[in-house]
Every structure is written in structure tokens, then in C-alpha cells.
PDB file of N, CA and C in Angstrom:
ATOM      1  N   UNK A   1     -25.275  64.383 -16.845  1.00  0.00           N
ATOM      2  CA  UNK A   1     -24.066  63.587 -16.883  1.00  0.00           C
ATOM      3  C   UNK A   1     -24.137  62.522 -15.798  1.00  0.00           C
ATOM      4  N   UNK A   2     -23.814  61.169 -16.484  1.00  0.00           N
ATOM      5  CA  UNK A   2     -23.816  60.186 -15.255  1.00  0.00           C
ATOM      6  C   UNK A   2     -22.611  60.410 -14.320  1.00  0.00           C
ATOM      7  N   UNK A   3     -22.108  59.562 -13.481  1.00  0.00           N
ATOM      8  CA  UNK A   3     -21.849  59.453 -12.270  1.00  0.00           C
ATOM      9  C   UNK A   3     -21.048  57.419 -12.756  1.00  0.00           C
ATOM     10  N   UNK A   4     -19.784  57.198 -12.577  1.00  0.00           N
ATOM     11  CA  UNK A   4     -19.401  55.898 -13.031  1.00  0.00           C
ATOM     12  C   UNK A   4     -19.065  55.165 -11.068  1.00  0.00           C
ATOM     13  N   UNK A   5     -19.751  54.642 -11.265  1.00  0.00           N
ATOM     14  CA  UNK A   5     -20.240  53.990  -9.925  1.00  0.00           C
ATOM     15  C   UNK A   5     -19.147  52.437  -9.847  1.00  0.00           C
ATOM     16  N   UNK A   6     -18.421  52.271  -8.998  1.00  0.00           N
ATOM     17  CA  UNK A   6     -18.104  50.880  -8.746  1.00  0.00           C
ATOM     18  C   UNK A   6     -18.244  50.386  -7.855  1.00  0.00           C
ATOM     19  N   UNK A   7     -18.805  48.887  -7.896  1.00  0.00           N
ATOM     20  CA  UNK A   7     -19.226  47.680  -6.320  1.00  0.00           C
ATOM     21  C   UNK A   7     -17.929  47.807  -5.718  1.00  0.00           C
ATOM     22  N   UNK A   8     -16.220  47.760  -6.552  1.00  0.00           N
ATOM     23  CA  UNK A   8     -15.412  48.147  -5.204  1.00  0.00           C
ATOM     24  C   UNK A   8     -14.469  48.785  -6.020  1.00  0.00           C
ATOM     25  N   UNK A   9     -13.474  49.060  -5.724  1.00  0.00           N
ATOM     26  CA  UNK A   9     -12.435  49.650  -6.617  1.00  0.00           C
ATOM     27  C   UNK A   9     -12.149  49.416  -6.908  1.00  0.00           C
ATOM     28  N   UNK A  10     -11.609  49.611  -8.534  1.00  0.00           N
ATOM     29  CA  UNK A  10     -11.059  48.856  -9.511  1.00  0.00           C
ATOM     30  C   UNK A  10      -9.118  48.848  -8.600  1.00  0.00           C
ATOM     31  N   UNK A  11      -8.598  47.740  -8.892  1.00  0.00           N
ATOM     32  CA  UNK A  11      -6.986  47.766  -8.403  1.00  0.00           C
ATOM     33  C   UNK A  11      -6.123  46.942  -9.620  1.00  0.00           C
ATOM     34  N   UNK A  12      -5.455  47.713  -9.764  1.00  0.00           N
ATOM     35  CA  UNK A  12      -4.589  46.691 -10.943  1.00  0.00           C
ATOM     36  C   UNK A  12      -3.606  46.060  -9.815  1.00  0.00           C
ATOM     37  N   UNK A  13      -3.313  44.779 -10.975  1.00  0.00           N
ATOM     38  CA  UNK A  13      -1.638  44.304 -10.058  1.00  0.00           C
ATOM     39  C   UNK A  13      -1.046  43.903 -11.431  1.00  0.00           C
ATOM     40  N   UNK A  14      -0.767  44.318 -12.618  1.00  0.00           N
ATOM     41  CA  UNK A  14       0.502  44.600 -13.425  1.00  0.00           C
ATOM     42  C   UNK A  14      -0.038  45.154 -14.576  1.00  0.00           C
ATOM     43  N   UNK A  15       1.141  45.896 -14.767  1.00  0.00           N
ATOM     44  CA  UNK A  15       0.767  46.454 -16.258  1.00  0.00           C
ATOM     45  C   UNK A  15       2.114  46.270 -17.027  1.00  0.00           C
ATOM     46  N   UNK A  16       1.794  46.196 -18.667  1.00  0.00           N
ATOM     47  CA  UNK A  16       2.903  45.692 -19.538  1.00  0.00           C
ATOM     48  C   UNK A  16       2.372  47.032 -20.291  1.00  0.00           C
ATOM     49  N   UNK A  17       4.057  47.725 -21.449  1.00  0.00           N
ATOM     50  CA  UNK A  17       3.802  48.715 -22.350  1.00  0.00           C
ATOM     51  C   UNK A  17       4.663  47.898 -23.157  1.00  0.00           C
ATOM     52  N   UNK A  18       3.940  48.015 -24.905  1.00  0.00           N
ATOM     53  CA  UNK A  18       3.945  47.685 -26.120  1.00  0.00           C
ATOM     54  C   UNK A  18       4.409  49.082 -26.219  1.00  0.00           C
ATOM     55  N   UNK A  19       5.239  49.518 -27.872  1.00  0.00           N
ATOM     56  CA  UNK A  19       5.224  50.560 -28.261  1.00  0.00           C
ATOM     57  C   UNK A  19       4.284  51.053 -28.567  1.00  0.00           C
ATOM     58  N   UNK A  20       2.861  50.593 -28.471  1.00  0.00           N
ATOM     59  CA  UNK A  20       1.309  50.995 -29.125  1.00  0.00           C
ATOM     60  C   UNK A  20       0.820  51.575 -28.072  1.00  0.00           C
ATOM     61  N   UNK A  21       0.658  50.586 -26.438  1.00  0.00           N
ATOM     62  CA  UNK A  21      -0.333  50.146 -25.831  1.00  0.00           C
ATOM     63  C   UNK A  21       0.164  49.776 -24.460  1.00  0.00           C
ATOM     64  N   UNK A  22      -0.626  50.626 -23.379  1.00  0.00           N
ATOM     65  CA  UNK A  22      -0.516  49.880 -21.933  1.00  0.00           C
ATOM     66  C   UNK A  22      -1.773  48.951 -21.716  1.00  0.00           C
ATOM     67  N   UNK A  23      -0.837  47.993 -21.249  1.00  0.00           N
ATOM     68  CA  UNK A  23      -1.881  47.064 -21.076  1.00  0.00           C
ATOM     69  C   UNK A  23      -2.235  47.038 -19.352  1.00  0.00           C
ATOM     70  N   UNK A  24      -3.161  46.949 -18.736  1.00  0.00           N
ATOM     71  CA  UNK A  24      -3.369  46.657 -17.347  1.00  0.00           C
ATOM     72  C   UNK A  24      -3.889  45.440 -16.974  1.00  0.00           C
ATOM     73  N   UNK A  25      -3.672  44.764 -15.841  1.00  0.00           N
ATOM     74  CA  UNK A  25      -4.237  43.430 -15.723  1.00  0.00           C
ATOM     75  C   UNK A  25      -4.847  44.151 -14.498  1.00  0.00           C
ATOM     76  N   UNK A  26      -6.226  43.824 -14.325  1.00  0.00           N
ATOM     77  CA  UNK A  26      -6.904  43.977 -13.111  1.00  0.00           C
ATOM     78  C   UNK A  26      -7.113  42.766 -11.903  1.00  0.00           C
ATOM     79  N   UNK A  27      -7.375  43.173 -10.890  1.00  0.00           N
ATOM     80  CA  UNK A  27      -7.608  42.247  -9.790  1.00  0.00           C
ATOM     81  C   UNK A  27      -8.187  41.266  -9.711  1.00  0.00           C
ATOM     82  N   UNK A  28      -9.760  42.143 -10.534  1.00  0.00           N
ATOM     83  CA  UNK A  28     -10.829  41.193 -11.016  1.00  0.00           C
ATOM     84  C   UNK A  28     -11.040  39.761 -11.527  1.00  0.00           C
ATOM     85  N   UNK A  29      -9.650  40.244 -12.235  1.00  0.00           N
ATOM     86  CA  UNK A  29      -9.488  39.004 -13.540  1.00  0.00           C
ATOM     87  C   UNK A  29      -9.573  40.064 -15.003  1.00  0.00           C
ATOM     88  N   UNK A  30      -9.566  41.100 -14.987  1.00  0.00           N
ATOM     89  CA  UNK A  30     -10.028  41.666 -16.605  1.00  0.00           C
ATOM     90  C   UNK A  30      -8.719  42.405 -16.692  1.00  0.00           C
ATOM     91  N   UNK A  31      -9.114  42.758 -18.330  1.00  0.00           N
ATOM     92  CA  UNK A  31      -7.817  44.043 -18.594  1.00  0.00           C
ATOM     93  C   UNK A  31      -8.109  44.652 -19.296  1.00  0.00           C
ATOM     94  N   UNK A  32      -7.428  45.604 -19.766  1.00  0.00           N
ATOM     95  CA  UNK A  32      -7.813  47.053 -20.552  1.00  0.00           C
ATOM     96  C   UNK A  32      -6.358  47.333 -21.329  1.00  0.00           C
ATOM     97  N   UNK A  33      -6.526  47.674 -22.524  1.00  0.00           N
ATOM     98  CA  UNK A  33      -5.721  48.060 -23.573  1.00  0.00           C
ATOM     99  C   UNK A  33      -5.871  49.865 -24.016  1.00  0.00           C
ATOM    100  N   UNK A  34      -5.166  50.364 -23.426  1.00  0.00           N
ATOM    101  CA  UNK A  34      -5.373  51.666 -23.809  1.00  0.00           C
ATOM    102  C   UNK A  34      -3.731  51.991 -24.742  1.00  0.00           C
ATOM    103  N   UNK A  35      -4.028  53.161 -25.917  1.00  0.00           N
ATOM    104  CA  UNK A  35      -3.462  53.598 -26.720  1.00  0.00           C
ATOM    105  C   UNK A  35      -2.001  54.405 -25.821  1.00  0.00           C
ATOM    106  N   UNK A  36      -1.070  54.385 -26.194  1.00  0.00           N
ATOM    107  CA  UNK A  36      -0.276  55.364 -25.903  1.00  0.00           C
ATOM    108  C   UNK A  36      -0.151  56.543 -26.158  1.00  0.00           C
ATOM    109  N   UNK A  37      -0.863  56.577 -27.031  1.00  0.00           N
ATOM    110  CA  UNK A  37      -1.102  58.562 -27.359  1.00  0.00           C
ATOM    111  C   UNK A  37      -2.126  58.809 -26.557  1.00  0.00           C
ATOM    112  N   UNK A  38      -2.941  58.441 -25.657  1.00  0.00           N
ATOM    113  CA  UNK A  38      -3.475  59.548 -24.871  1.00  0.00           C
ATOM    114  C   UNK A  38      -2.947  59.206 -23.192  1.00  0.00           C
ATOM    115  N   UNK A  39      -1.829  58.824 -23.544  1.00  0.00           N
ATOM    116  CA  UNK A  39      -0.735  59.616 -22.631  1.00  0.00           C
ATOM    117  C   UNK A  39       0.751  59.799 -22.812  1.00  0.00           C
ATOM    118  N   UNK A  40       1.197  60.960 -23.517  1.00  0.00           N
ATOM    119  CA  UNK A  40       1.710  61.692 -24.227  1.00  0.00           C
ATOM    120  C   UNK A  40       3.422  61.416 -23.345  1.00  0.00           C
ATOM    121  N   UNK A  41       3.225  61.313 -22.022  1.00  0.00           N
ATOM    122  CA  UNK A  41       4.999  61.269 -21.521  1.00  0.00           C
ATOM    123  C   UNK A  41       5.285  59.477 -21.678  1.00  0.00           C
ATOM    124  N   UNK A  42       3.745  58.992 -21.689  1.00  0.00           N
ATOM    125  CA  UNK A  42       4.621  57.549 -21.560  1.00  0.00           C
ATOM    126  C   UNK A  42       5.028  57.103 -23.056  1.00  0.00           C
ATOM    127  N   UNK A  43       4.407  57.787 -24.067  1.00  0.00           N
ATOM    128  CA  UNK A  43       4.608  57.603 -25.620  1.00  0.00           C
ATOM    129  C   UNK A  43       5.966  58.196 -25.795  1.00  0.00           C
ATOM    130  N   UNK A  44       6.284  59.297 -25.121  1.00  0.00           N
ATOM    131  CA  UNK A  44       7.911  59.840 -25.280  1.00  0.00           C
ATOM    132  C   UNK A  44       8.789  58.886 -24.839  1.00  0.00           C
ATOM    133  N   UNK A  45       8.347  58.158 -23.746  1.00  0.00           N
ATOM    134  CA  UNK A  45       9.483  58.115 -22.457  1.00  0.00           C
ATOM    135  C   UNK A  45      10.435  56.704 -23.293  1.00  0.00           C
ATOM    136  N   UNK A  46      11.454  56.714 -22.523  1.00  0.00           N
ATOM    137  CA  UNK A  46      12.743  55.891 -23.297  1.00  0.00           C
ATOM    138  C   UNK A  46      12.263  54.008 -22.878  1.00  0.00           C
ATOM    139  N   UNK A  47      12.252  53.270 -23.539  1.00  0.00           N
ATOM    140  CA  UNK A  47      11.198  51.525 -23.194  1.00  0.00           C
ATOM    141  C   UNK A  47      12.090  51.507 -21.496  1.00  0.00           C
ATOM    142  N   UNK A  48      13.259  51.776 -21.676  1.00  0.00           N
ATOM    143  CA  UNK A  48      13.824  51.446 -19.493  1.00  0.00           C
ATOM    144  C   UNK A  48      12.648  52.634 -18.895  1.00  0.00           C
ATOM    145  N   UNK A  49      12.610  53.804 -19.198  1.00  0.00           N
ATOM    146  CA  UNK A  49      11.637  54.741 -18.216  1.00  0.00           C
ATOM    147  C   UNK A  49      10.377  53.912 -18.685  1.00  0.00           C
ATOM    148  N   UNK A  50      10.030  53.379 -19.508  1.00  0.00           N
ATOM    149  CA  UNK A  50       8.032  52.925 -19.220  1.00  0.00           C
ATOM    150  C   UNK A  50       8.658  51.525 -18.876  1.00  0.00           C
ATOM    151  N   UNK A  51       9.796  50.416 -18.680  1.00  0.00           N
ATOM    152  CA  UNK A  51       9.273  49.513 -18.138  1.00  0.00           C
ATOM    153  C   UNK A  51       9.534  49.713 -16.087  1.00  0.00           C
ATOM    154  N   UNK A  52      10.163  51.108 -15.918  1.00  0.00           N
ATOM    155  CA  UNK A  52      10.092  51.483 -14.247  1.00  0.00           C
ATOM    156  C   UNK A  52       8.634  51.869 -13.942  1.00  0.00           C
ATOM    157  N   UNK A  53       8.239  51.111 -13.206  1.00  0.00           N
ATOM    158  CA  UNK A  53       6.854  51.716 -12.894  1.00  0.00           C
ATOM    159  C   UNK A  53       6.325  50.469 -11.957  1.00  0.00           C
ATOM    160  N   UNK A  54       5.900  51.306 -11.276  1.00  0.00           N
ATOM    161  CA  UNK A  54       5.354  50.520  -9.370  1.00  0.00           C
ATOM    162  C   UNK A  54       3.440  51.151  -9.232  1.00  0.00           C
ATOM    163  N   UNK A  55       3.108  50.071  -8.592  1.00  0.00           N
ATOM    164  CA  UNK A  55       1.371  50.492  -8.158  1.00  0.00           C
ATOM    165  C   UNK A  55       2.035  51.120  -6.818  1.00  0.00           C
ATOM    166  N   UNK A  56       0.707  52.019  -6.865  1.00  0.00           N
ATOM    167  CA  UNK A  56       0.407  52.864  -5.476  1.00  0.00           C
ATOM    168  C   UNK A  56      -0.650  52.283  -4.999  1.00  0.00           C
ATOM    169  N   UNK A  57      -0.714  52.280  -3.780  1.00  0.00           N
ATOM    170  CA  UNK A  57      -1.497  51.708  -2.704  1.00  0.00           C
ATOM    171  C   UNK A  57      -1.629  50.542  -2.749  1.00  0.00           C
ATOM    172  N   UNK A  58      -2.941  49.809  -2.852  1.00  0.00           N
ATOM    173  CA  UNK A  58      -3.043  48.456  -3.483  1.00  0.00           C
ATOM    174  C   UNK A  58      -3.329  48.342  -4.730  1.00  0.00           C
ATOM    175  N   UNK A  59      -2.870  49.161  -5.586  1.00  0.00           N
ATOM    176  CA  UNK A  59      -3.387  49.321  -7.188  1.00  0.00           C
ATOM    177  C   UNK A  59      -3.876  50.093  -7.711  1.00  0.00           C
ATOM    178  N   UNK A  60      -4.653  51.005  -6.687  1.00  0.00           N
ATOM    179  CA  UNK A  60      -5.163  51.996  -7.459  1.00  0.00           C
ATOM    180  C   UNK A  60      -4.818  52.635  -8.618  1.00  0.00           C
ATOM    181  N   UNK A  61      -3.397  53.007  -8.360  1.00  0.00           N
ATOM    182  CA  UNK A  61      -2.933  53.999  -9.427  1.00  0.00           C
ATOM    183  C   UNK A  61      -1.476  53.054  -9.975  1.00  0.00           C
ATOM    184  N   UNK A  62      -0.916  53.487 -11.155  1.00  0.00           N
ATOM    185  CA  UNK A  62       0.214  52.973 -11.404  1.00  0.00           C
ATOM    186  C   UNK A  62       1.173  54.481 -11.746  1.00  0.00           C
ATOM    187  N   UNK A  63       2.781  54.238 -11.236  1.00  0.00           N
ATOM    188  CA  UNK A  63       3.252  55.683 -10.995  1.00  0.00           C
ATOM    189  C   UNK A  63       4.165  55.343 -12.155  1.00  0.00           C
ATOM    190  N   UNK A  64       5.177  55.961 -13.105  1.00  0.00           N
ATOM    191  CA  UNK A  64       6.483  56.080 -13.542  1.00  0.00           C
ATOM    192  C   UNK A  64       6.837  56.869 -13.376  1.00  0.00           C
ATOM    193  N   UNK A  65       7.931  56.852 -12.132  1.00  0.00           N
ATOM    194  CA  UNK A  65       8.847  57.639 -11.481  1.00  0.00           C
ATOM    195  C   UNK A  65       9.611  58.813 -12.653  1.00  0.00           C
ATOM    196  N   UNK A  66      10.409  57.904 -13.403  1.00  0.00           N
ATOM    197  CA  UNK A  66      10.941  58.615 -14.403  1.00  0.00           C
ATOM    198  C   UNK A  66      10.702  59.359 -14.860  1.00  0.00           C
ATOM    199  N   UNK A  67       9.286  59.438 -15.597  1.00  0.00           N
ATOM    200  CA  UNK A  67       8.216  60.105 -16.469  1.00  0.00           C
ATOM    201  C   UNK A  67       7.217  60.932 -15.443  1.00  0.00           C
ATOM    202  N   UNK A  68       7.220  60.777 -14.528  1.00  0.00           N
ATOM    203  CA  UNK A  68       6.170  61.719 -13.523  1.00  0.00           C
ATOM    204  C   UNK A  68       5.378  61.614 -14.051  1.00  0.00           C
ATOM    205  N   UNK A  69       4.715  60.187 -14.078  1.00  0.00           N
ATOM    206  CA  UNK A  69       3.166  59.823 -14.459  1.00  0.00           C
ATOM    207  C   UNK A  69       2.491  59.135 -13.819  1.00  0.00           C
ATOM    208  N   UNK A  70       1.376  59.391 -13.322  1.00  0.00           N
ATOM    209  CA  UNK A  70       0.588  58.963 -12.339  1.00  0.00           C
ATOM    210  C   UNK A  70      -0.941  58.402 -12.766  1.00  0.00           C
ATOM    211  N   UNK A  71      -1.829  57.445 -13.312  1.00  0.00           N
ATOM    212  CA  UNK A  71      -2.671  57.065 -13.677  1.00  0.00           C
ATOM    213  C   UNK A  71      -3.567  55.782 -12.885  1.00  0.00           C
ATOM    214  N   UNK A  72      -4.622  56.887 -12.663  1.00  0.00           N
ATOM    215  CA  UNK A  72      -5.234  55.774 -12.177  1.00  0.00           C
ATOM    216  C   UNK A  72      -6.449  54.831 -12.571  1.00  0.00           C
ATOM    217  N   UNK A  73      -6.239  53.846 -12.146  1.00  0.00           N
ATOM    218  CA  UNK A  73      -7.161  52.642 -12.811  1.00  0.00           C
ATOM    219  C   UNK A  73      -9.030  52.925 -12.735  1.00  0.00           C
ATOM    220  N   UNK A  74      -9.106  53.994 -11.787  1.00  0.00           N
ATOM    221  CA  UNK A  74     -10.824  54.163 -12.417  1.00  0.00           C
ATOM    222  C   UNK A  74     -10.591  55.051 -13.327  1.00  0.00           C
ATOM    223  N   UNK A  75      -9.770  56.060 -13.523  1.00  0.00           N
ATOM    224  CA  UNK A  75      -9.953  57.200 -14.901  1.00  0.00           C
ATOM    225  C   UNK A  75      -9.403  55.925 -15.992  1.00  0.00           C
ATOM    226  N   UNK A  76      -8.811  54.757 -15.997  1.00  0.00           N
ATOM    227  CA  UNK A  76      -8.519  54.380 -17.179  1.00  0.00           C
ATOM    228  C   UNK A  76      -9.789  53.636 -17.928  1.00  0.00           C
ATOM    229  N   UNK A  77     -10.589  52.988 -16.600  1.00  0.00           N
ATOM    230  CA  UNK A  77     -11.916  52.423 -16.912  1.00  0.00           C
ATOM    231  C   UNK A  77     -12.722  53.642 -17.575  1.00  0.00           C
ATOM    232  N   UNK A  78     -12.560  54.629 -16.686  1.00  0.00           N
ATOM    233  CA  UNK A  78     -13.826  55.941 -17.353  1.00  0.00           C
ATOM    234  C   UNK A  78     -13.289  56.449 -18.905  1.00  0.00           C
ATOM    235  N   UNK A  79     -12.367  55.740 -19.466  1.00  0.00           N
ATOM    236  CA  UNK A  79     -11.908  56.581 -20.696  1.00  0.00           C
ATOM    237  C   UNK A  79     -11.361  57.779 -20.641  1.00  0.00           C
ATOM    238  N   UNK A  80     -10.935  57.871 -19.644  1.00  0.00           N
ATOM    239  CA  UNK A  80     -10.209  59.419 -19.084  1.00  0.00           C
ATOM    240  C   UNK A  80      -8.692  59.425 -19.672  1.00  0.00           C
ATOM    241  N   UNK A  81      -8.187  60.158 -20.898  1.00  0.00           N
ATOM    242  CA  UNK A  81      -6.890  60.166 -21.245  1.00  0.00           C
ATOM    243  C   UNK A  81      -6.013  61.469 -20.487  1.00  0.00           C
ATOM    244  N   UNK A  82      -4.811  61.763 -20.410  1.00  0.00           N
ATOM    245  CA  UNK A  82      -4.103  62.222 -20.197  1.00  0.00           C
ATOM    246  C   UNK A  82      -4.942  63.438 -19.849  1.00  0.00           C
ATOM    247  N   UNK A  83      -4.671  64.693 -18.792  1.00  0.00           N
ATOM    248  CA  UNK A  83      -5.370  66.044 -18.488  1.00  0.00           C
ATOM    249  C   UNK A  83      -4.709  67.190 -19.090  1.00  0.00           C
ATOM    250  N   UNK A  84      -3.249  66.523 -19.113  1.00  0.00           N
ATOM    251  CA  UNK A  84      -1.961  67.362 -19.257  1.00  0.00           C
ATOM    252  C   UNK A  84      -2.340  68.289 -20.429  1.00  0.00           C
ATOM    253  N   UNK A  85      -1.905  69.839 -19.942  1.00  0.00           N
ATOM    254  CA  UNK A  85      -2.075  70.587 -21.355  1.00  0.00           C
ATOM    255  C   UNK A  85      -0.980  70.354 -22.050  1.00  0.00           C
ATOM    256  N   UNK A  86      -1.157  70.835 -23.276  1.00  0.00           N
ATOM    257  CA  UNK A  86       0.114  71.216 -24.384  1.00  0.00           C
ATOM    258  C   UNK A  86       1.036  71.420 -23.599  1.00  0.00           C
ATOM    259  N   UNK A  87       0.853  72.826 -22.876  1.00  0.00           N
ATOM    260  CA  UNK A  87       2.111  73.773 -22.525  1.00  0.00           C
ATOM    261  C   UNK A  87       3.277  73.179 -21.753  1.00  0.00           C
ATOM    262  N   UNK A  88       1.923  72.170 -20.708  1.00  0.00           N
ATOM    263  CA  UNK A  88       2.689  71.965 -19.526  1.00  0.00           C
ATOM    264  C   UNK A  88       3.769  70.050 -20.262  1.00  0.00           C
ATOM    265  N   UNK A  89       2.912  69.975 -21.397  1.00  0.00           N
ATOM    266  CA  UNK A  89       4.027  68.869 -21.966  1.00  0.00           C
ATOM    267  C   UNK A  89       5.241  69.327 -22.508  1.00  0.00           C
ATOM    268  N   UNK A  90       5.013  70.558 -23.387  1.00  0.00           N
ATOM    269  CA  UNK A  90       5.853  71.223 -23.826  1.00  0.00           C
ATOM    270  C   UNK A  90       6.996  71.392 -23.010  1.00  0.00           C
ATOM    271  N   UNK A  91       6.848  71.961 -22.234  1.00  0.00           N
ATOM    272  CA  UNK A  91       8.076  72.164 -21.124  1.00  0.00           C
ATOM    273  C   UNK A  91       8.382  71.044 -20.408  1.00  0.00           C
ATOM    274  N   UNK A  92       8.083  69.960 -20.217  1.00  0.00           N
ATOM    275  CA  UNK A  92       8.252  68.535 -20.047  1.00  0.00           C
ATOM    276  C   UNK A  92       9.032  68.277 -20.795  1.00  0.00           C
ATOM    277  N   UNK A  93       9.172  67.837 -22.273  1.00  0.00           N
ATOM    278  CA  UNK A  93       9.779  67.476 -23.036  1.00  0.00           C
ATOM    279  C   UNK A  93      11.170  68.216 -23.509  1.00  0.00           C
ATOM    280  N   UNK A  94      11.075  69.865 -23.354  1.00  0.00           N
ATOM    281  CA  UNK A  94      11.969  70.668 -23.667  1.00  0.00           C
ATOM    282  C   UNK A  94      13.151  70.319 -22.307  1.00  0.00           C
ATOM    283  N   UNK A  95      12.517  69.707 -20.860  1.00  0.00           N
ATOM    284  CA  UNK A  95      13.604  70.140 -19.701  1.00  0.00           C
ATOM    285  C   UNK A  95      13.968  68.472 -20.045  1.00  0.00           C
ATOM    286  N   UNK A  96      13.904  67.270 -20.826  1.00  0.00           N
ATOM    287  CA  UNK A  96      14.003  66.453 -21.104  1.00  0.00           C
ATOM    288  C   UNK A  96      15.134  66.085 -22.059  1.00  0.00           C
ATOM    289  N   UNK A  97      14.904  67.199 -23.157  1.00  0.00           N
ATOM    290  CA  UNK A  97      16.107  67.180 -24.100  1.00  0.00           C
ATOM    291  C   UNK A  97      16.989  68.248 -23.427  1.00  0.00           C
ATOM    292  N   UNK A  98      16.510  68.825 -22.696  1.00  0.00           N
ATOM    293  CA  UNK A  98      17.960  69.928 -22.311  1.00  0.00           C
ATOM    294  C   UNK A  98      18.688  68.508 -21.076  1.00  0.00           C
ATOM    295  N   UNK A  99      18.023  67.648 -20.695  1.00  0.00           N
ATOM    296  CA  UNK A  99      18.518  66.911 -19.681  1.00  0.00           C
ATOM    297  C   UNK A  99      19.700  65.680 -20.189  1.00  0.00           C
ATOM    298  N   UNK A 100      19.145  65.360 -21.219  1.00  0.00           N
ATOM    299  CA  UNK A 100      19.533  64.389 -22.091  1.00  0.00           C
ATOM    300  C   UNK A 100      20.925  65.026 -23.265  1.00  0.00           C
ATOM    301  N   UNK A 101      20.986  66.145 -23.175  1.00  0.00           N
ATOM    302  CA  UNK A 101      21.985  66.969 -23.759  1.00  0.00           C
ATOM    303  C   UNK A 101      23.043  66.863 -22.694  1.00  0.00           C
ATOM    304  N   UNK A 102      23.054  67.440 -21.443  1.00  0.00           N
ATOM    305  CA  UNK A 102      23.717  67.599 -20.190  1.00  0.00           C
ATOM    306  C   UNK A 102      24.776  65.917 -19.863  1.00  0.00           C
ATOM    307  N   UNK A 103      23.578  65.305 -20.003  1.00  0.00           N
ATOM    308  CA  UNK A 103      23.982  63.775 -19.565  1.00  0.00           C
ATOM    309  C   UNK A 103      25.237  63.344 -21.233  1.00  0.00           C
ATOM    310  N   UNK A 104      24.946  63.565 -22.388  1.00  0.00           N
ATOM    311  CA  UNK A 104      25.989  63.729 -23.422  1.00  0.00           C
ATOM    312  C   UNK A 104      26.981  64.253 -22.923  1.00  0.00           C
ATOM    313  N   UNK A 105      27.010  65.745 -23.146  1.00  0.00           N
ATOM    314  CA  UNK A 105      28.161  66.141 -22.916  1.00  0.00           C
ATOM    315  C   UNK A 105      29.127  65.809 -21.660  1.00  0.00           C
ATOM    316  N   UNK A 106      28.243  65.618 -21.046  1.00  0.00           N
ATOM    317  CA  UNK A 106      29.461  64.459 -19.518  1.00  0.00           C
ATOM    318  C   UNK A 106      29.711  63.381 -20.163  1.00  0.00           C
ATOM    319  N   UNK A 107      29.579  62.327 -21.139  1.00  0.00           N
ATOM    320  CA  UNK A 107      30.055  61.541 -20.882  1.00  0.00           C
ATOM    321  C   UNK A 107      31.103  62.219 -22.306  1.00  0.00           C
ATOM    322  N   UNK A 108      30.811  63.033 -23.218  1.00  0.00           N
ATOM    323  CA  UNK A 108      31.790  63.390 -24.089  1.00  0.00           C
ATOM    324  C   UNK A 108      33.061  63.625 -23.369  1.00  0.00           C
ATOM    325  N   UNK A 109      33.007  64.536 -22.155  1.00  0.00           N
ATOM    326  CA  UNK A 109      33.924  65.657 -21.421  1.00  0.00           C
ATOM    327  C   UNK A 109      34.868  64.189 -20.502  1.00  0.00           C
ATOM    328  N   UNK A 110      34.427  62.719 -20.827  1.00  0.00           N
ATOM    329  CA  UNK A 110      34.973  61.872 -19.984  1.00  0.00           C
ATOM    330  C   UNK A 110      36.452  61.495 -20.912  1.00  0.00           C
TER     331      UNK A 110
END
């Protein structure tokens, strides 16, 4: 198995989400189009939770707070999709609709 070697670190400075597709703009000058299904909370998450989202450090990684998603720009170069198991989405999504139920009924109970 190789070893994905870079002259410096890849750093993004913006990324845009399509309902398809995050797009990243790199430092370099390049960009990368990756699918939204192989990352499964930002394909759920509501278009206000995927357009919140801030770089960490100088780019390395891009975070959505909302979504507790953390991706970083050499696993996006290496083709590295989401790690997340089933289970642990599963229960992601389940404390999501129980959250989104909670937030209803308050504003019903108003």
C-alpha cells in the first residue's frame, strides 16, 4: 500500500454545498467535487446547518458545528469518504428527530 505524500499541505479557504456536492476551493488554486453521500450527516443536515461551517486552522479541515462534522482536506484528496459506522449514524439521526420533535412541540405549547 502506498503512502499519499504532499510537497505541503493541502488547505482549503471555501467550500460551497449543492444538494449533490461539496465543493472545496483549495489554496493552490484547484478544487474538488465530492458526492454528498459519502458523507451521510452533511446529506441529512437542513441547507442553514451545511451552509454553517468554518475552516480549522489554516484550512486544514472544514468543521459543521451543527452536524458534528469534521473533514479534512488531505482525506478528501485521498478519496477517503465518511468512517462513520451505520450504528453510530443511526443514533445521530434518531437524537436528531427526537430533537426536532422537542423543538415542535415548544413552539405548538406557545
Amino acid at each position: 500500500m502506498s503512502t499519499l505524500m504532499f510537497e505541503t499541505e493541502p488547505t482549503a479557504v471555501h467550500a460551497t454545498i449543492t444538494e449533490e456536492k461539496l465543493i472545496v476551493e483549495l489554496a493552490e488554486g484547484r478544487g474538488i467535487s465530492i458526492p454528498l453521500a459519502w458523507y451521510p450527516r452533511l446529506l441529512h443536515g437542513l441547507l442553514q446547518e451545511r451552509q454553517n461551517w468554518q475552516l480549522l486552522g489554516d484550512g486544514y479541515a472544514i468543521e459543521w458545528p451543527d452536524l458534528d462534522e469534521h473533514i479534512g482536506i488531505e482525506g478528501l484528496l485521498a478519496g477517503r469518504c465518511s468512517g462513520e459506522s451505520r450504528k453510530s449514524l443511526e443514533r445521530w439521526l434518531t437524537a436528531r428527530m427526537l430533537s426536532n420533535a422537542d423543538v415542535t412541540e415548544d413552539k405548538l405549547a406557545v
